[in-house]
Structure formats: C-alpha cells, structure tokens
PDB file of N, CA and C in Angstrom:
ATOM      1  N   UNK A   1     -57.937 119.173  64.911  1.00  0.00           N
ATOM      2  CA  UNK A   1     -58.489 118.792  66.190  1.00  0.00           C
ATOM      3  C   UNK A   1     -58.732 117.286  66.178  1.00  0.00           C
ATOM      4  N   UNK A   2     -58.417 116.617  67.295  1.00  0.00           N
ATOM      5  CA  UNK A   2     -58.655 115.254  67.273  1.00  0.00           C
ATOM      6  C   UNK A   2     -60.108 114.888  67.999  1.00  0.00           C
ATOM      7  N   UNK A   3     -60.239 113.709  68.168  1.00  0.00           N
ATOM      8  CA  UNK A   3     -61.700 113.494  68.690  1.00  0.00           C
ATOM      9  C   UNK A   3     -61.347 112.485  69.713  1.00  0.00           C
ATOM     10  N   UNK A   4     -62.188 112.230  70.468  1.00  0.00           N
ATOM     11  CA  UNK A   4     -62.313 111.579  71.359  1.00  0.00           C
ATOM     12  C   UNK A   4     -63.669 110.367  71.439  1.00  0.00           C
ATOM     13  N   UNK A   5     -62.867 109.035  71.474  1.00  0.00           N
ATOM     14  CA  UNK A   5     -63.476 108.014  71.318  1.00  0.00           C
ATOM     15  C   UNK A   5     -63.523 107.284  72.573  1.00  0.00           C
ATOM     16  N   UNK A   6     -65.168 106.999  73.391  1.00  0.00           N
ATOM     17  CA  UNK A   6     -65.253 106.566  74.409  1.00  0.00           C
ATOM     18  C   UNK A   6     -65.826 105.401  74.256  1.00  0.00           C
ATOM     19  N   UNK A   7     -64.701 104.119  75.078  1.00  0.00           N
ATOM     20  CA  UNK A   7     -65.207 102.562  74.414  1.00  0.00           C
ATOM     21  C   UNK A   7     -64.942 101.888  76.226  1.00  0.00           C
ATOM     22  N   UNK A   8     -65.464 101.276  76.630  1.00  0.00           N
ATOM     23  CA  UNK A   8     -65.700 100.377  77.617  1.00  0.00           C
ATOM     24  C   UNK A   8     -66.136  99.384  77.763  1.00  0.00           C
ATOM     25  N   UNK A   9     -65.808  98.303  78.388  1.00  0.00           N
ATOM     26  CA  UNK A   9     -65.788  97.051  78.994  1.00  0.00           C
ATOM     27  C   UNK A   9     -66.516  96.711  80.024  1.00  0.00           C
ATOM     28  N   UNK A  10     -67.686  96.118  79.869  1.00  0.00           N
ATOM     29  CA  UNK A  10     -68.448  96.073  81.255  1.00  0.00           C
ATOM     30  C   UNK A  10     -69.174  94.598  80.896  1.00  0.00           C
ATOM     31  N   UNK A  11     -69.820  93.706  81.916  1.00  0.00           N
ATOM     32  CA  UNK A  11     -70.619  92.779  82.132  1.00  0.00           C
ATOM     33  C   UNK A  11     -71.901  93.399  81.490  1.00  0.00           C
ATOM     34  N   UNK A  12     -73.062  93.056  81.487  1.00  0.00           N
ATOM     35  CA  UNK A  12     -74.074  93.031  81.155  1.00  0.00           C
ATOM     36  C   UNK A  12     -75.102  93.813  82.029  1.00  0.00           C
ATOM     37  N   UNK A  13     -74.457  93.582  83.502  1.00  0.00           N
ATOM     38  CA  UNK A  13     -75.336  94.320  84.658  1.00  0.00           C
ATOM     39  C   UNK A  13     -74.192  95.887  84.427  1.00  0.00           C
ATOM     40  N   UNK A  14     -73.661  96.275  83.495  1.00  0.00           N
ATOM     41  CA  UNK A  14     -72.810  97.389  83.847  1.00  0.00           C
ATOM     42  C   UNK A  14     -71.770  97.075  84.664  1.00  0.00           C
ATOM     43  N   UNK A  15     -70.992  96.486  85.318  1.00  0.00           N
ATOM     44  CA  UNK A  15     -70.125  96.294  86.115  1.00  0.00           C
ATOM     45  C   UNK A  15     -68.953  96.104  85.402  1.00  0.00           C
ATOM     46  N   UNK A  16     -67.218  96.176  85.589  1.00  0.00           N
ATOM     47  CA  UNK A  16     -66.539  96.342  84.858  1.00  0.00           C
ATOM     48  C   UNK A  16     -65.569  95.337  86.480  1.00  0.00           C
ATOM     49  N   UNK A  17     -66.092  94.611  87.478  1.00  0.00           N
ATOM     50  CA  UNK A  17     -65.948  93.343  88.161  1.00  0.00           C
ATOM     51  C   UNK A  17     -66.471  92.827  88.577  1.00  0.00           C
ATOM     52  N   UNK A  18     -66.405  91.864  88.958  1.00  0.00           N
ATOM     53  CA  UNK A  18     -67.188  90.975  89.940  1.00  0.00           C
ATOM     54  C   UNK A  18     -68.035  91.200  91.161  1.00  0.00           C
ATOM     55  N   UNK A  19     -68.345  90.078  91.769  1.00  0.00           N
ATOM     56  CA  UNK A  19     -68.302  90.726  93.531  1.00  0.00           C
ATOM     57  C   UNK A  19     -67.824  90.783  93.957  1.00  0.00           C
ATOM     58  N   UNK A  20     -66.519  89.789  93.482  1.00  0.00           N
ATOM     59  CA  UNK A  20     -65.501  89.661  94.334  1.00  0.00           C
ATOM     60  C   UNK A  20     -64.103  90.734  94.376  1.00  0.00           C
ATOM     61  N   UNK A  21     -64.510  91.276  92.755  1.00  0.00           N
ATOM     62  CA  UNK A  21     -63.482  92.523  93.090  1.00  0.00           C
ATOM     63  C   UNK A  21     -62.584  92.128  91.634  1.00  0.00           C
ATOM     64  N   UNK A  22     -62.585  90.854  90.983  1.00  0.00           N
ATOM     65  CA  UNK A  22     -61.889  90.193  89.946  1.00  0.00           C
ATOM     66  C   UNK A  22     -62.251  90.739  89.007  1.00  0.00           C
ATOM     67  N   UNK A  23     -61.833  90.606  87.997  1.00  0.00           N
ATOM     68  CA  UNK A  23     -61.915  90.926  86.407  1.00  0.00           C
ATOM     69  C   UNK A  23     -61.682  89.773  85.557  1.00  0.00           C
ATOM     70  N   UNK A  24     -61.481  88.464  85.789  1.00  0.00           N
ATOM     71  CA  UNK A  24     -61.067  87.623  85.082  1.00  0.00           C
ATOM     72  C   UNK A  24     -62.790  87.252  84.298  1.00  0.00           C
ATOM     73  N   UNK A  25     -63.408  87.751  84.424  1.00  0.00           N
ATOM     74  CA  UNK A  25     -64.590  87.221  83.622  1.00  0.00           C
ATOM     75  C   UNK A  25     -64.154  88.041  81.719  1.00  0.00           C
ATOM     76  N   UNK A  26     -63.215  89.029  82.064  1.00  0.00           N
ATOM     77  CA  UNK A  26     -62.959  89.833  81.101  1.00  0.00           C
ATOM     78  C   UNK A  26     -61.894  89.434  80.345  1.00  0.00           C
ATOM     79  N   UNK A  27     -61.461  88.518  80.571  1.00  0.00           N
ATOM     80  CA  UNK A  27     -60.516  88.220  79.712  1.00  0.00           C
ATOM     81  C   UNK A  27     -60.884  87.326  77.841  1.00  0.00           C
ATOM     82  N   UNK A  28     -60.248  88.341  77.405  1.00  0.00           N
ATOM     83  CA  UNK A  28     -61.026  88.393  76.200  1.00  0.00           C
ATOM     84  C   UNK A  28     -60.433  86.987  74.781  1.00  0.00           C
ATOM     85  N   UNK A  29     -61.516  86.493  74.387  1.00  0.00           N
ATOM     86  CA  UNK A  29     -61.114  85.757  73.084  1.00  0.00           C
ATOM     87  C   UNK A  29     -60.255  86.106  72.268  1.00  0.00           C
ATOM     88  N   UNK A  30     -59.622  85.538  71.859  1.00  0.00           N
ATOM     89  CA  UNK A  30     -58.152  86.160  70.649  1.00  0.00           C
ATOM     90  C   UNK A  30     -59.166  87.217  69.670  1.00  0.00           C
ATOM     91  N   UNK A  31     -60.530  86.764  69.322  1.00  0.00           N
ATOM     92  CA  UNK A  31     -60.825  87.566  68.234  1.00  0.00           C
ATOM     93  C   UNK A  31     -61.623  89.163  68.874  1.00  0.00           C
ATOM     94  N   UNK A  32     -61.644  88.874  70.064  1.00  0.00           N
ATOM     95  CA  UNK A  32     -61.989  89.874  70.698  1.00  0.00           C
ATOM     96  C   UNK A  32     -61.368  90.833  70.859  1.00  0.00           C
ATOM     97  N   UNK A  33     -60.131  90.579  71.267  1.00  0.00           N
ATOM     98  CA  UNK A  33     -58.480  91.129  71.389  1.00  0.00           C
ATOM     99  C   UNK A  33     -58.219  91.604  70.022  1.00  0.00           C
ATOM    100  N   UNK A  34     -58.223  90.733  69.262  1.00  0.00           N
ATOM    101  CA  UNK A  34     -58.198  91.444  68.102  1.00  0.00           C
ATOM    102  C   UNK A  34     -58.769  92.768  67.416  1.00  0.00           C
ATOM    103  N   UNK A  35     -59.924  92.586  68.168  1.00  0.00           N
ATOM    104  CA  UNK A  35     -60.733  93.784  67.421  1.00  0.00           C
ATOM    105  C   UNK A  35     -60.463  95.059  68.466  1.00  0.00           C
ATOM    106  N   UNK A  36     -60.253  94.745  69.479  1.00  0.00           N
ATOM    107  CA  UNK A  36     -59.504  95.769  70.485  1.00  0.00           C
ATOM    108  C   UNK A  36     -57.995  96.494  70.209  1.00  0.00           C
ATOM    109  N   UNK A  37     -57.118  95.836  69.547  1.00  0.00           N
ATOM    110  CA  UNK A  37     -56.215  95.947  68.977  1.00  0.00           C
ATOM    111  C   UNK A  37     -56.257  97.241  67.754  1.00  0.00           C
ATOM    112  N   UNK A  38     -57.299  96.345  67.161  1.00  0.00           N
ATOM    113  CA  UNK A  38     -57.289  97.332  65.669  1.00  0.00           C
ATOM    114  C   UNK A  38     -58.196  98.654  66.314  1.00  0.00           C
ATOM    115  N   UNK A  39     -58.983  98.537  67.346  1.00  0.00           N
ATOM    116  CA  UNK A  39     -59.354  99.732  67.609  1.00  0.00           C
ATOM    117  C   UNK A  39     -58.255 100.518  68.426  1.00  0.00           C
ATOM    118  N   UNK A  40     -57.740 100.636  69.024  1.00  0.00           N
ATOM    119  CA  UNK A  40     -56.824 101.302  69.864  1.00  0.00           C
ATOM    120  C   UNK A  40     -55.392 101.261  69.291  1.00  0.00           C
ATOM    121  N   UNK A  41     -55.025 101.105  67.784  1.00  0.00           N
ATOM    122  CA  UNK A  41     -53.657 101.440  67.322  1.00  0.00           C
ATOM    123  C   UNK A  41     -53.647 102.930  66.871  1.00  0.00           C
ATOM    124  N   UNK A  42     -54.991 103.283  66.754  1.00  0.00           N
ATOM    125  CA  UNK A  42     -54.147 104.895  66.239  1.00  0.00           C
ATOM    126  C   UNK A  42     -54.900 105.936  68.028  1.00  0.00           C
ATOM    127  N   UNK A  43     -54.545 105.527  68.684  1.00  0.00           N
ATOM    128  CA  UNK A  43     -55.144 105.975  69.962  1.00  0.00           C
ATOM    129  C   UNK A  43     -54.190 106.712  71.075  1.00  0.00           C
ATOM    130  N   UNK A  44     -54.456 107.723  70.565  1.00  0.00           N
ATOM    131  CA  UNK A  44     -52.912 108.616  71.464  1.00  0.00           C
ATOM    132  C   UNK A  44     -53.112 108.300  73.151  1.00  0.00           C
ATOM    133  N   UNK A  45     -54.082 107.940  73.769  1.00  0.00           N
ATOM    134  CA  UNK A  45     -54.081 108.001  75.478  1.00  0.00           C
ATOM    135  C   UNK A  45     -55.304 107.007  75.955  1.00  0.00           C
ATOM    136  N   UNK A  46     -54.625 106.577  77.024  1.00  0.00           N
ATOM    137  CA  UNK A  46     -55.520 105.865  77.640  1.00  0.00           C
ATOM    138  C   UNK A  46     -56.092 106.339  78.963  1.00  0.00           C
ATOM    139  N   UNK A  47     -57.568 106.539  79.005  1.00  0.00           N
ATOM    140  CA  UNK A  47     -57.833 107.191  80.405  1.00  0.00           C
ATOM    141  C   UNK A  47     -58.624 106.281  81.157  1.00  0.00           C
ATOM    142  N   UNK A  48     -57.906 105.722  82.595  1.00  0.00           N
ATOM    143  CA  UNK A  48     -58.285 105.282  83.710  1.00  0.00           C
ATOM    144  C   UNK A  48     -58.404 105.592  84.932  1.00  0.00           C
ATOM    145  N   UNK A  49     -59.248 105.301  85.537  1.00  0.00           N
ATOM    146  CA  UNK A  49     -59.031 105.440  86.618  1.00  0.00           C
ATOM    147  C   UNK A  49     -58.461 104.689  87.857  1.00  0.00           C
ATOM    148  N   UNK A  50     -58.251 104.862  88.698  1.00  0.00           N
ATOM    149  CA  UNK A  50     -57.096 104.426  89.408  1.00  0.00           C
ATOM    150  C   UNK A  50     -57.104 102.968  89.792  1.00  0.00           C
ATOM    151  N   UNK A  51     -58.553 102.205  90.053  1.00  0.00           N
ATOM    152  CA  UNK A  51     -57.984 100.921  90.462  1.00  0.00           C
ATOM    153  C   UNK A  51     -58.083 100.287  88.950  1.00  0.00           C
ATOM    154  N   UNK A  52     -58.705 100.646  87.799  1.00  0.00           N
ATOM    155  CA  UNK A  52     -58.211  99.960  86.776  1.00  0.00           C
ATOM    156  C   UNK A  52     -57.453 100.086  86.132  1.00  0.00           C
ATOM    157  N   UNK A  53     -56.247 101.090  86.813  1.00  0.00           N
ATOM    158  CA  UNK A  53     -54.503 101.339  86.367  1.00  0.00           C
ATOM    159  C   UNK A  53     -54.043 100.310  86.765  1.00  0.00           C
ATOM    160  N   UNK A  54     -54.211 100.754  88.122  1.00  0.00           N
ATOM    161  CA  UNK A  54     -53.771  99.271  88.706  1.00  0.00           C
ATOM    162  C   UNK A  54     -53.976  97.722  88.263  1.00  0.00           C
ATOM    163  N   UNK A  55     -54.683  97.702  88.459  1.00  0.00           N
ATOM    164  CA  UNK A  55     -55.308  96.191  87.784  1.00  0.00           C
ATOM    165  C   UNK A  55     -54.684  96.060  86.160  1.00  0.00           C
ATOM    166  N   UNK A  56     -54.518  97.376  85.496  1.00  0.00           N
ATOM    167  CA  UNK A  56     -53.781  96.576  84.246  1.00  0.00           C
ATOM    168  C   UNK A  56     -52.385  97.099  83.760  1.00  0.00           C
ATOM    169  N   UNK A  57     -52.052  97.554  84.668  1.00  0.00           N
ATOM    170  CA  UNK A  57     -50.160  98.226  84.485  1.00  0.00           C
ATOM    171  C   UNK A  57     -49.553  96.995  84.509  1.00  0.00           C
ATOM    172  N   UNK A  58     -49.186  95.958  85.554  1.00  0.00           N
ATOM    173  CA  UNK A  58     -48.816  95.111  85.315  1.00  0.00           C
ATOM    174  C   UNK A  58     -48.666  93.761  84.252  1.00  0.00           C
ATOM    175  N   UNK A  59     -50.123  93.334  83.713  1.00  0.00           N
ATOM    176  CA  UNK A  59     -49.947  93.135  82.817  1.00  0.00           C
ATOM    177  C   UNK A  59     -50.118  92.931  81.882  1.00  0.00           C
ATOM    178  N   UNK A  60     -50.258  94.208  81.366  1.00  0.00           N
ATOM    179  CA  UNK A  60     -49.704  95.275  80.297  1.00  0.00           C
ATOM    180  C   UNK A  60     -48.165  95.470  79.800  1.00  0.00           C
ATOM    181  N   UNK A  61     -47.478  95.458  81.008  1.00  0.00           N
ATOM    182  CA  UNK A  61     -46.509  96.483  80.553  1.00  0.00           C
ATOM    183  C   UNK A  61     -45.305  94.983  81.003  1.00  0.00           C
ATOM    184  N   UNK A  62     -45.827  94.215  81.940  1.00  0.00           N
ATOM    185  CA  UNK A  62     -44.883  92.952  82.664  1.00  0.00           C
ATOM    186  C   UNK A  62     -45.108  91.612  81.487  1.00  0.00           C
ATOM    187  N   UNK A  63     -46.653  91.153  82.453  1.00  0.00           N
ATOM    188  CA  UNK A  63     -46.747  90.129  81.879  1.00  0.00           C
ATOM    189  C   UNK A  63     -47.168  89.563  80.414  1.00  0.00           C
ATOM    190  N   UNK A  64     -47.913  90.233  79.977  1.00  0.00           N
ATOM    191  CA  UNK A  64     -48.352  90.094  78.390  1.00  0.00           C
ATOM    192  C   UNK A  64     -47.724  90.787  77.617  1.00  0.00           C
ATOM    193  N   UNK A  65     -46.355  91.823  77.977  1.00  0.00           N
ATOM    194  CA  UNK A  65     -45.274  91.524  76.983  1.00  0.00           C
ATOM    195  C   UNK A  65     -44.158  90.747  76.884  1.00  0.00           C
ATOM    196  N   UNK A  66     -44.227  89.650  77.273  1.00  0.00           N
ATOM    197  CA  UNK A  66     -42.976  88.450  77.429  1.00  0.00           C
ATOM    198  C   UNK A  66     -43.674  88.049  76.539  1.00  0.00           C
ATOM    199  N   UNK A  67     -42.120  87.154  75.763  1.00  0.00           N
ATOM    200  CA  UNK A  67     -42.462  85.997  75.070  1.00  0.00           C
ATOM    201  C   UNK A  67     -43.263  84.454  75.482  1.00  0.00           C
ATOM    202  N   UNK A  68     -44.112  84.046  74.932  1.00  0.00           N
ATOM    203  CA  UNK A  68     -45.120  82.912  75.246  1.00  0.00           C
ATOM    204  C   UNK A  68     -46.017  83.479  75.610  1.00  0.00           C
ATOM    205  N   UNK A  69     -46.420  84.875  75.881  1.00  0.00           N
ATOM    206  CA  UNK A  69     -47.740  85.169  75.711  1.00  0.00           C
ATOM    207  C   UNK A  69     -48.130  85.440  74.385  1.00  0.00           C
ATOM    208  N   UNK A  70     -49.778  84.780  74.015  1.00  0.00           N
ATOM    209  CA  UNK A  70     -50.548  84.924  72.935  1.00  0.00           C
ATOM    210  C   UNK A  70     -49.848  86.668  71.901  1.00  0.00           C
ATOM    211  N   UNK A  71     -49.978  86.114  70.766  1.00  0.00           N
ATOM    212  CA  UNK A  71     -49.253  86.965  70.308  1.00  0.00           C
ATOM    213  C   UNK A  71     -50.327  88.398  70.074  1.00  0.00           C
ATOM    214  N   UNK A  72     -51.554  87.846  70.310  1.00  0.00           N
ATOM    215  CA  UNK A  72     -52.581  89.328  69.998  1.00  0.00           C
ATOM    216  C   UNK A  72     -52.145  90.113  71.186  1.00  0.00           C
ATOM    217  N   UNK A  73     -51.978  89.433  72.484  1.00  0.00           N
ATOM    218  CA  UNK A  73     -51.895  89.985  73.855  1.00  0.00           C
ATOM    219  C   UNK A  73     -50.870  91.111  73.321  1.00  0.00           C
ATOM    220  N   UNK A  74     -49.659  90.518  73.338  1.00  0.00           N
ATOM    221  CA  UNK A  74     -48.170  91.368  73.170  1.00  0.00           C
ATOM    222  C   UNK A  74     -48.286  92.418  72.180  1.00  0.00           C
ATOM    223  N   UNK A  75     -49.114  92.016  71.352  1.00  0.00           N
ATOM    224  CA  UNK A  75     -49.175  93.814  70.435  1.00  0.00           C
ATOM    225  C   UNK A  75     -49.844  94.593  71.307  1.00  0.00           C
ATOM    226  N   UNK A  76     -51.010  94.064  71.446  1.00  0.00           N
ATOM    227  CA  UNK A  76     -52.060  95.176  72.532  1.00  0.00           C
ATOM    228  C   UNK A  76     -50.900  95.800  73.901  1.00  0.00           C
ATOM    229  N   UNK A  77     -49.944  94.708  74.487  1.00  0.00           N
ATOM    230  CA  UNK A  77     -49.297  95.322  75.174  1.00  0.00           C
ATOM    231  C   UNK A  77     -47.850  96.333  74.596  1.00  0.00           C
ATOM    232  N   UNK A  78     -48.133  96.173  73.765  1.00  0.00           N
ATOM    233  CA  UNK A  78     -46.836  97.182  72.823  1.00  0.00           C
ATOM    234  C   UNK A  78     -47.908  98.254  72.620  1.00  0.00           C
ATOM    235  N   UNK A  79     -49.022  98.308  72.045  1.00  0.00           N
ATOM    236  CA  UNK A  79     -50.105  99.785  72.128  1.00  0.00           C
ATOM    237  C   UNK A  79     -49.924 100.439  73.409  1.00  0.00           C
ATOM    238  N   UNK A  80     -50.434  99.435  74.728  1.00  0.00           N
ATOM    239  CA  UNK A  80     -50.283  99.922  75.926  1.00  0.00           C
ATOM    240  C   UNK A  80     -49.139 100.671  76.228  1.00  0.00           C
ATOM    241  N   UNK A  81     -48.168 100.329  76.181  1.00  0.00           N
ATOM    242  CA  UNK A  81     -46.738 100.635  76.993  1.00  0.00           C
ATOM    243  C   UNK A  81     -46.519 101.886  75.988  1.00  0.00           C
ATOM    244  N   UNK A  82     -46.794 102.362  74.488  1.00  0.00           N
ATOM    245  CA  UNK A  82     -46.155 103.714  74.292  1.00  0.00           C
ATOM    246  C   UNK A  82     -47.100 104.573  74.074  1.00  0.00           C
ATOM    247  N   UNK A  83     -48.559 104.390  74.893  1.00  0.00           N
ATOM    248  CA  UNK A  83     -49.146 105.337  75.555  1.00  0.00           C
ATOM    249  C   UNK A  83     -48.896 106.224  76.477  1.00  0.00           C
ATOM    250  N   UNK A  84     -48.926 107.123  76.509  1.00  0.00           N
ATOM    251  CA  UNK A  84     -49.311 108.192  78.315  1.00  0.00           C
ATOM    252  C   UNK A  84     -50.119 108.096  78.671  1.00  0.00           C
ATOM    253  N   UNK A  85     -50.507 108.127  79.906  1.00  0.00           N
ATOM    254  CA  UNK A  85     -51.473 108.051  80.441  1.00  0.00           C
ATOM    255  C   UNK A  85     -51.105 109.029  81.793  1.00  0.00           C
ATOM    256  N   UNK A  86     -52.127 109.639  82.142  1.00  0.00           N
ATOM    257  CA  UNK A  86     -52.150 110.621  83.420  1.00  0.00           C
ATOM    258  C   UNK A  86     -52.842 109.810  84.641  1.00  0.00           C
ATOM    259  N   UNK A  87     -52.659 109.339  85.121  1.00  0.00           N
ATOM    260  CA  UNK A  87     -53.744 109.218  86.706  1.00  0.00           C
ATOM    261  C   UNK A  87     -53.952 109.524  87.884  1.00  0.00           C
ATOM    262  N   UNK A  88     -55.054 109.763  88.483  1.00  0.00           N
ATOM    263  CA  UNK A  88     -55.767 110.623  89.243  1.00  0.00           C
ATOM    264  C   UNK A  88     -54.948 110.906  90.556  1.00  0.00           C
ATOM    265  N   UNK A  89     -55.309 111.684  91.367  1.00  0.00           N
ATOM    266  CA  UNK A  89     -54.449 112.008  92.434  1.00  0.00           C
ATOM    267  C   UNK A  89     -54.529 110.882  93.485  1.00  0.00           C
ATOM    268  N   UNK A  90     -55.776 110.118  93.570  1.00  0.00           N
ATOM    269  CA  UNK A  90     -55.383 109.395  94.440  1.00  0.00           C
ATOM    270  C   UNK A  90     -54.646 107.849  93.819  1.00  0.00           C
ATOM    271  N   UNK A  91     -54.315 108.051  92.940  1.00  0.00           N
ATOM    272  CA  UNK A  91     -53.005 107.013  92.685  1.00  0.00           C
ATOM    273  C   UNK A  91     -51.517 107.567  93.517  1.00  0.00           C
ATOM    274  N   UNK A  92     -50.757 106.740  94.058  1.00  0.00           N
ATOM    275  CA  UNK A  92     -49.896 107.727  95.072  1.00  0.00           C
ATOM    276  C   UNK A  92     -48.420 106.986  94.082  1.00  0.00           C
ATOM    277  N   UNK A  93     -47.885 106.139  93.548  1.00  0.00           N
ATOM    278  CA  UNK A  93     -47.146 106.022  92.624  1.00  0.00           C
ATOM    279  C   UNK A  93     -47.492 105.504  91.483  1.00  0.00           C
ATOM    280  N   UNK A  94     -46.134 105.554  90.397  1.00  0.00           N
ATOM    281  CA  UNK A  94     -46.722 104.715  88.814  1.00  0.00           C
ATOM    282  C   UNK A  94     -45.075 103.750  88.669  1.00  0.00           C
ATOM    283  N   UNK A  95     -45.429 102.431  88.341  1.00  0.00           N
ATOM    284  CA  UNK A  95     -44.370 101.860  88.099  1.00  0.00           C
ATOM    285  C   UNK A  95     -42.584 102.566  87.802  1.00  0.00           C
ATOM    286  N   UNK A  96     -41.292 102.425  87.871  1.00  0.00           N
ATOM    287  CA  UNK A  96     -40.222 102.985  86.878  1.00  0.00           C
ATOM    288  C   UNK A  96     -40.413 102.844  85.899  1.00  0.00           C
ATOM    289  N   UNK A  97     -40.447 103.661  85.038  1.00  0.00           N
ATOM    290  CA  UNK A  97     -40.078 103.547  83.530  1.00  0.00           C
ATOM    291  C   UNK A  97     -41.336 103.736  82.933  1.00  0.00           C
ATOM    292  N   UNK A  98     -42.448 103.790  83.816  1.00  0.00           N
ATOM    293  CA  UNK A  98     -44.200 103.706  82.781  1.00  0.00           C
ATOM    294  C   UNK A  98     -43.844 105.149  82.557  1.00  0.00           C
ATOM    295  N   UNK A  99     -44.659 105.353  81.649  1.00  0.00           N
ATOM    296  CA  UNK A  99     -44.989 106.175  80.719  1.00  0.00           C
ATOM    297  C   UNK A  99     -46.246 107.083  81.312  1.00  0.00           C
ATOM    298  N   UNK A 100     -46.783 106.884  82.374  1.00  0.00           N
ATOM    299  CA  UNK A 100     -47.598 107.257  83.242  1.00  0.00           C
ATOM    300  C   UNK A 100     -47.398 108.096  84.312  1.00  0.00           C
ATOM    301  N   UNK A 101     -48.229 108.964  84.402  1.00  0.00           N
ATOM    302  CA  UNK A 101     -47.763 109.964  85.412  1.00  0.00           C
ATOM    303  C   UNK A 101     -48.849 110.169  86.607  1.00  0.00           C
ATOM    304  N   UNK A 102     -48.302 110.644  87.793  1.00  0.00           N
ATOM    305  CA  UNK A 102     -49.655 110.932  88.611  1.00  0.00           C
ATOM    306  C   UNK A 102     -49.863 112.509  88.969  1.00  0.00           C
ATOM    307  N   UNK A 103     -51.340 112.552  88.568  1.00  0.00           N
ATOM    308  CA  UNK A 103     -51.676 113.924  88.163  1.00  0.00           C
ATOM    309  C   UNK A 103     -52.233 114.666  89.705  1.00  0.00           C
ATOM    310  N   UNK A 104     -51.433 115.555  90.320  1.00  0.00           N
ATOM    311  CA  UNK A 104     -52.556 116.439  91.260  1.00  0.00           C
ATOM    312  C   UNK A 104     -53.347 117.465  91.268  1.00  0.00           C
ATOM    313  N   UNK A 105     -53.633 117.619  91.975  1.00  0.00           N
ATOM    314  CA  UNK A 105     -54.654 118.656  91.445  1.00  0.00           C
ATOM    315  C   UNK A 105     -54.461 119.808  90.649  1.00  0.00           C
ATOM    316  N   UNK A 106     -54.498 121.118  90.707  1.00  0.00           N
ATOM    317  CA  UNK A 106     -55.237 120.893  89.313  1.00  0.00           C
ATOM    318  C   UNK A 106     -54.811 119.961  88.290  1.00  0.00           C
ATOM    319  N   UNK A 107     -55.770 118.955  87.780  1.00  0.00           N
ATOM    320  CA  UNK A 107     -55.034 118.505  86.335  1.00  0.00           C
ATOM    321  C   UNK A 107     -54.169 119.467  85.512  1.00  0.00           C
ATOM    322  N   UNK A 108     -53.766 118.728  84.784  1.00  0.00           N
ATOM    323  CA  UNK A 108     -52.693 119.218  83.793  1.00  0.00           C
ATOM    324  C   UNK A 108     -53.739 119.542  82.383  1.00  0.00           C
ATOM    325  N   UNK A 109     -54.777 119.153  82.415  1.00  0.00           N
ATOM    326  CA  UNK A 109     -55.095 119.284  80.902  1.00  0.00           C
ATOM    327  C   UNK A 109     -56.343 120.701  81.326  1.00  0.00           C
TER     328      UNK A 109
END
C-alpha cells in the first residue's frame, strides 16, 4: 500500500495568490526548487485543482522544459510531465499530449 503525502504552497495569510489572482510571489529560489524536486521524485500523482492546473500545465510541460531555463526548473518539469494527473469536471479540456485527463463524475478512483 502506498501513502499519501499532502504538501502545499501558500503565503503566510494561507492564500496560494494574490489579490490580484497572480502567483508570481511563488516563484521559488533554486534551493527551494530544489528541495521540491527531491521531494516529489518518487511521487506517482499530482492532485490539483482546476485553476491551479491551469496556472501550471503550461509551464510545466511548455515553458520550463526548454533549454535556458534554470536547470532545477527542467527536472521539476521532467517530474511534472510523466505524472498523471486527473482533473475535476469543471476543467472542460487538458492540453494534446498531457498526460492528464478530465475526470466526470463519478470519479474514476
């Protein structure tokens, strides 16, 4: 049986954005990334919910795996991309080729 490890990202007031709706306060120090990295390599799934699919499918899976991005980024986005991930019904598509699916009701699990 495997276990389930629940880790999150939030500001200080609990918030996981802004007011404005941004996330760039979250963008993390190389050594931060790092330690995010080593936590999430043996991590079979990633569970989100829908606007923070959104907000990180792209890049995840686009922009921080090209070359000239920071090289901690591009592993974390190599973890990302051969994940599955399921998301919620009101996600109404998932990129070609993600590895992501959109789940209706009843879930699948």
């Amino acid at each position: 049986m495997g276990k389930v490890i629940y880790w999150m990202n939030t500001s200080i007031d609990g918030y996981i954005e802004d007011s404005d709706g941004g996330m760039d306060f979250q963008d993390p120090a190389e050594d931060f990334q790092q330690a995010a990295n080593d936590h999430v390599r043996g991590t079979a799934a990633f569970l989100f919910g829908r606007r923070l699919y959104e907000a990180m499918e792209t890049p995840w899976t686009q922009d921080l795996g090209k070359e000239g991005a920071p090289a901690v980024a591009r592993e974390f986005a190599q973890f990302y991309r051969r994940r599955h991930g399921t998301s919620s019904d009101t996600l109404q598509t998932v990129p070609e080729g993600s590895r992501s699916s959109v789940a209706r009701t009843p879930y699948p699990w």
